[in-house]
Each structure stands twice: as structure tokens, then as C-alpha cells.
C-alpha atoms as a PDB file:
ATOM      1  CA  UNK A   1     -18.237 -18.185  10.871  1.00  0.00           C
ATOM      2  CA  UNK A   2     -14.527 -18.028   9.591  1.00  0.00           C
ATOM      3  CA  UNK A   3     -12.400 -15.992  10.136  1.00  0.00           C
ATOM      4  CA  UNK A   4     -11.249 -12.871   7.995  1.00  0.00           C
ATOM      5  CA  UNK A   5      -8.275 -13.482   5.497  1.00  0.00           C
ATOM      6  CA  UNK A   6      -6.317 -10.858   4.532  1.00  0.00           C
ATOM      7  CA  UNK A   7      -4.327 -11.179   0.616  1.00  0.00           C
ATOM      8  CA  UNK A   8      -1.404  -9.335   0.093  1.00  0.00           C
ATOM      9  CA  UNK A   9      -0.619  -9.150  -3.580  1.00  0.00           C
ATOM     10  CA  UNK A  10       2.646  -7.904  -4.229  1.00  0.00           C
ATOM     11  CA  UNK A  11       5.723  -8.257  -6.992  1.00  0.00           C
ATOM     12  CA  UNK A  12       9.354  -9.052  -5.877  1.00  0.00           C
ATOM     13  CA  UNK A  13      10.688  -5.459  -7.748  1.00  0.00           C
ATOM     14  CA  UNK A  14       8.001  -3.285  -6.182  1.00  0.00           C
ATOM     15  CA  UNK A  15       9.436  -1.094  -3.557  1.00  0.00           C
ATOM     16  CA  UNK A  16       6.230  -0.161  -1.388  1.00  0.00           C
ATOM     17  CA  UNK A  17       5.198  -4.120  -1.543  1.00  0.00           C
ATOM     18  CA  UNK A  18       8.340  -4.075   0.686  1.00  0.00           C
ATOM     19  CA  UNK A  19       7.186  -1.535   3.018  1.00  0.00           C
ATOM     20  CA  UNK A  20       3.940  -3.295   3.662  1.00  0.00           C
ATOM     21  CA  UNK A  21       5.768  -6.666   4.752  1.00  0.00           C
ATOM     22  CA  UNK A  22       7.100  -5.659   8.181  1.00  0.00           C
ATOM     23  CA  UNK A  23       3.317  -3.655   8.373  1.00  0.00           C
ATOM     24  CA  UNK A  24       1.360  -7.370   8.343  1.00  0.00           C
ATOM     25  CA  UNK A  25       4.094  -9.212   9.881  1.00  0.00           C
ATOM     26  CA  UNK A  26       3.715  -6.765  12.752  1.00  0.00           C
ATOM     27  CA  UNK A  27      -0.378  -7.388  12.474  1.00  0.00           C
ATOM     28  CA  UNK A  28       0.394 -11.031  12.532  1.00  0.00           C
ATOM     29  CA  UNK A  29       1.865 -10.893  15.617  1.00  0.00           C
ATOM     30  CA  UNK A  30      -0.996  -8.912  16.962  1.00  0.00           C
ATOM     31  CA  UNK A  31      -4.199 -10.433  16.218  1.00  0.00           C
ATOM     32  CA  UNK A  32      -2.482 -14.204  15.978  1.00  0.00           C
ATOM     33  CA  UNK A  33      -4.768 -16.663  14.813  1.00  0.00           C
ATOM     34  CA  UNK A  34      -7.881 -14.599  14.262  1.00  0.00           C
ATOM     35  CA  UNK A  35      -7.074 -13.712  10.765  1.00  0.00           C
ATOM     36  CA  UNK A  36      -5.726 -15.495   8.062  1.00  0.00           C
ATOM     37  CA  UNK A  37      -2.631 -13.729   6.464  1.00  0.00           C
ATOM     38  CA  UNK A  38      -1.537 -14.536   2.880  1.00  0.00           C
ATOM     39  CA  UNK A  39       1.130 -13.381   0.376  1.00  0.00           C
ATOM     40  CA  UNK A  40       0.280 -13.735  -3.966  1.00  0.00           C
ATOM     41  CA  UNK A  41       3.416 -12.974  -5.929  1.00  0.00           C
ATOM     42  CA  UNK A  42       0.961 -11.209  -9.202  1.00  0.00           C
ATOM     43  CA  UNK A  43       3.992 -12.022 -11.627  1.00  0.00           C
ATOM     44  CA  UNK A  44       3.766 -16.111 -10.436  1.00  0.00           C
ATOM     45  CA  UNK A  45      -0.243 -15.611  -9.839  1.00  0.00           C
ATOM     46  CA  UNK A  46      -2.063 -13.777 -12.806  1.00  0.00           C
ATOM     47  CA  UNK A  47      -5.063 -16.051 -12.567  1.00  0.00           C
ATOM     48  CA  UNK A  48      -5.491 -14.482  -8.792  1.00  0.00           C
ATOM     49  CA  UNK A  49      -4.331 -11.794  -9.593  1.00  0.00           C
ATOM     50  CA  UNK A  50      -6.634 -11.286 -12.549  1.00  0.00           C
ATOM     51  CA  UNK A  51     -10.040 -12.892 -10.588  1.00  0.00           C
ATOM     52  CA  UNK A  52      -9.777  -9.824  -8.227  1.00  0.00           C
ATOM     53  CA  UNK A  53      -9.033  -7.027 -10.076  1.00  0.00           C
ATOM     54  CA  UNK A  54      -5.376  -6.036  -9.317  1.00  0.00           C
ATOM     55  CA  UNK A  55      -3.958  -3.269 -11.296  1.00  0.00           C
ATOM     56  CA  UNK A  56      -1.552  -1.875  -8.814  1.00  0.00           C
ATOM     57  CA  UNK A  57       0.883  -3.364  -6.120  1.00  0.00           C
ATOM     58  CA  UNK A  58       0.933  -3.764  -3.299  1.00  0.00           C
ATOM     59  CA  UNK A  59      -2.819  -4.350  -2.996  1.00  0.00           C
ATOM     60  CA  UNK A  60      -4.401  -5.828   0.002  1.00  0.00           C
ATOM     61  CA  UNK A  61      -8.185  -7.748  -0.293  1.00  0.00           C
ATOM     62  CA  UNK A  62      -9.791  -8.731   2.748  1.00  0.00           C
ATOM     63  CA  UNK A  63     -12.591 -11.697   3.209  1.00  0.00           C
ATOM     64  CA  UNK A  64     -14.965 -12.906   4.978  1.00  0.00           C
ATOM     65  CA  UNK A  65     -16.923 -16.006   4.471  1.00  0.00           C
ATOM     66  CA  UNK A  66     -14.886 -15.732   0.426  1.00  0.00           C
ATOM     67  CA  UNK A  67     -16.999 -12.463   0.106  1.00  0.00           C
ATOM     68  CA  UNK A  68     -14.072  -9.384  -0.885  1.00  0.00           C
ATOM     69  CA  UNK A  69     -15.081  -6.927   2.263  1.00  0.00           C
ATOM     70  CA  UNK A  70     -12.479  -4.178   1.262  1.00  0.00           C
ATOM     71  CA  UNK A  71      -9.777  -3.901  -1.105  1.00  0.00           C
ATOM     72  CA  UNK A  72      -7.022  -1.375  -0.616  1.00  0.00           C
ATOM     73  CA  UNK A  73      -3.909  -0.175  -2.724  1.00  0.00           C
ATOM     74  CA  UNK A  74      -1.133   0.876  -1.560  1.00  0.00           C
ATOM     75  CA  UNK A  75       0.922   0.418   1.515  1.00  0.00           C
ATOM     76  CA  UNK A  76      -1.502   0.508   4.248  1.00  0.00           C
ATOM     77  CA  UNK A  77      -0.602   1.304   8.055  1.00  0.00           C
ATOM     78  CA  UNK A  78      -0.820  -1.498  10.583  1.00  0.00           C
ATOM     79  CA  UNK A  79      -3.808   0.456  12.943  1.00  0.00           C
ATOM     80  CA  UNK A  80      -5.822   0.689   9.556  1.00  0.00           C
ATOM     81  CA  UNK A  81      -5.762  -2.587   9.024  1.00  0.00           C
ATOM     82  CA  UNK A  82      -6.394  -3.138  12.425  1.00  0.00           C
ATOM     83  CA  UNK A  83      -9.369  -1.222  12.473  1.00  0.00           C
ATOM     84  CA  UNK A  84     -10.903  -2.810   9.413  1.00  0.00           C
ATOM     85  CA  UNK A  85     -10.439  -6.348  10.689  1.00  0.00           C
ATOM     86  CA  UNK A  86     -11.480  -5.850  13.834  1.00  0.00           C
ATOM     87  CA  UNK A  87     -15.183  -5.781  13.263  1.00  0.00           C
ATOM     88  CA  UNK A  88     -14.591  -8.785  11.078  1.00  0.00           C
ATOM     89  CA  UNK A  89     -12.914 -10.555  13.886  1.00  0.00           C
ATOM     90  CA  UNK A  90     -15.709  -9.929  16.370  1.00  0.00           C
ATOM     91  CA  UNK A  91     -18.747 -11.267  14.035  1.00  0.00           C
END
């Protein structure tokens, strides 16, 4: 099994997209290696951004095994996330 990856899409002018950095870097640090963290500018991506549906930023898609297991919009707290993931962690 992989591991769960977690997409951040975001724009550069967006002002909650910059709330929700320190909120993954801070997951980063927590769960390490267990889950894969990624950024997608949608304004440089609109193929990705496009493929998944995003209509508002920031919006956060999480995977496992390249199937979408929860998509969320807005900025989302750090235990949330952390309580979504887990599960995905453990399988």
C-alpha cells in the first residue's frame, strides 16, 4: 500500500491559501514521512487544477492508492487533517 498524499491547491493572491501553509507545514512535521505533502499553484496548474474539480482556493484533496478519499475547501485545521489521514496512514 502507499501512502496517503495530501494536494494543496492554492493561488499566490489568496489570503486563506496563506493561512493553511503554516497548518500542513506544522502536519509535516508531525506525521513525517507517512504522508506525502504537495503544493499546485491553480494559476501555473489548470490542467490539475481542472482534472479535480477546483473551484475555490485553498482546496485540499487527499489520496490513497490515486483514488480522491476527501476533498476539502477552505482552510482546514491541522487536528482535522490529522484525523482524516490517520486512518489512511494505518491501512
Amino acid at each position: 500500500m502507499s501512502k496517503p498524499v495530501l494536494t494543496d491547491f492554492f493561488a499566490t493572491w489568496c489570503g486563506p491559501c496563506k493561512m493553511q501553509t503554516p497548518i500542513l507545514e506544522e502536519l509535516g512535521q508531525k506525521l513525517g514521512d507517512s504522508v506525502e505533502i504537495r503544493k499546485v499553484d491553480v494559476d501555473q496548474n489548470m490542467e490539475a487544477a481542472t482534472k479535480y474539480g477546483i473551484r475555490v482556493v485553498p482546496t485540499l484533496i487527499i489520496e490513497k492508492d490515486g483514488i480522491v478519499m476527501h476533498k476539502l475547501e477552505g482552510v482546514t485545521r491541522a487536528d482535522t487533517l490529522e484525523q482524516i489521514l490517520k486512518p489512511l496512514i494505518e491501512e
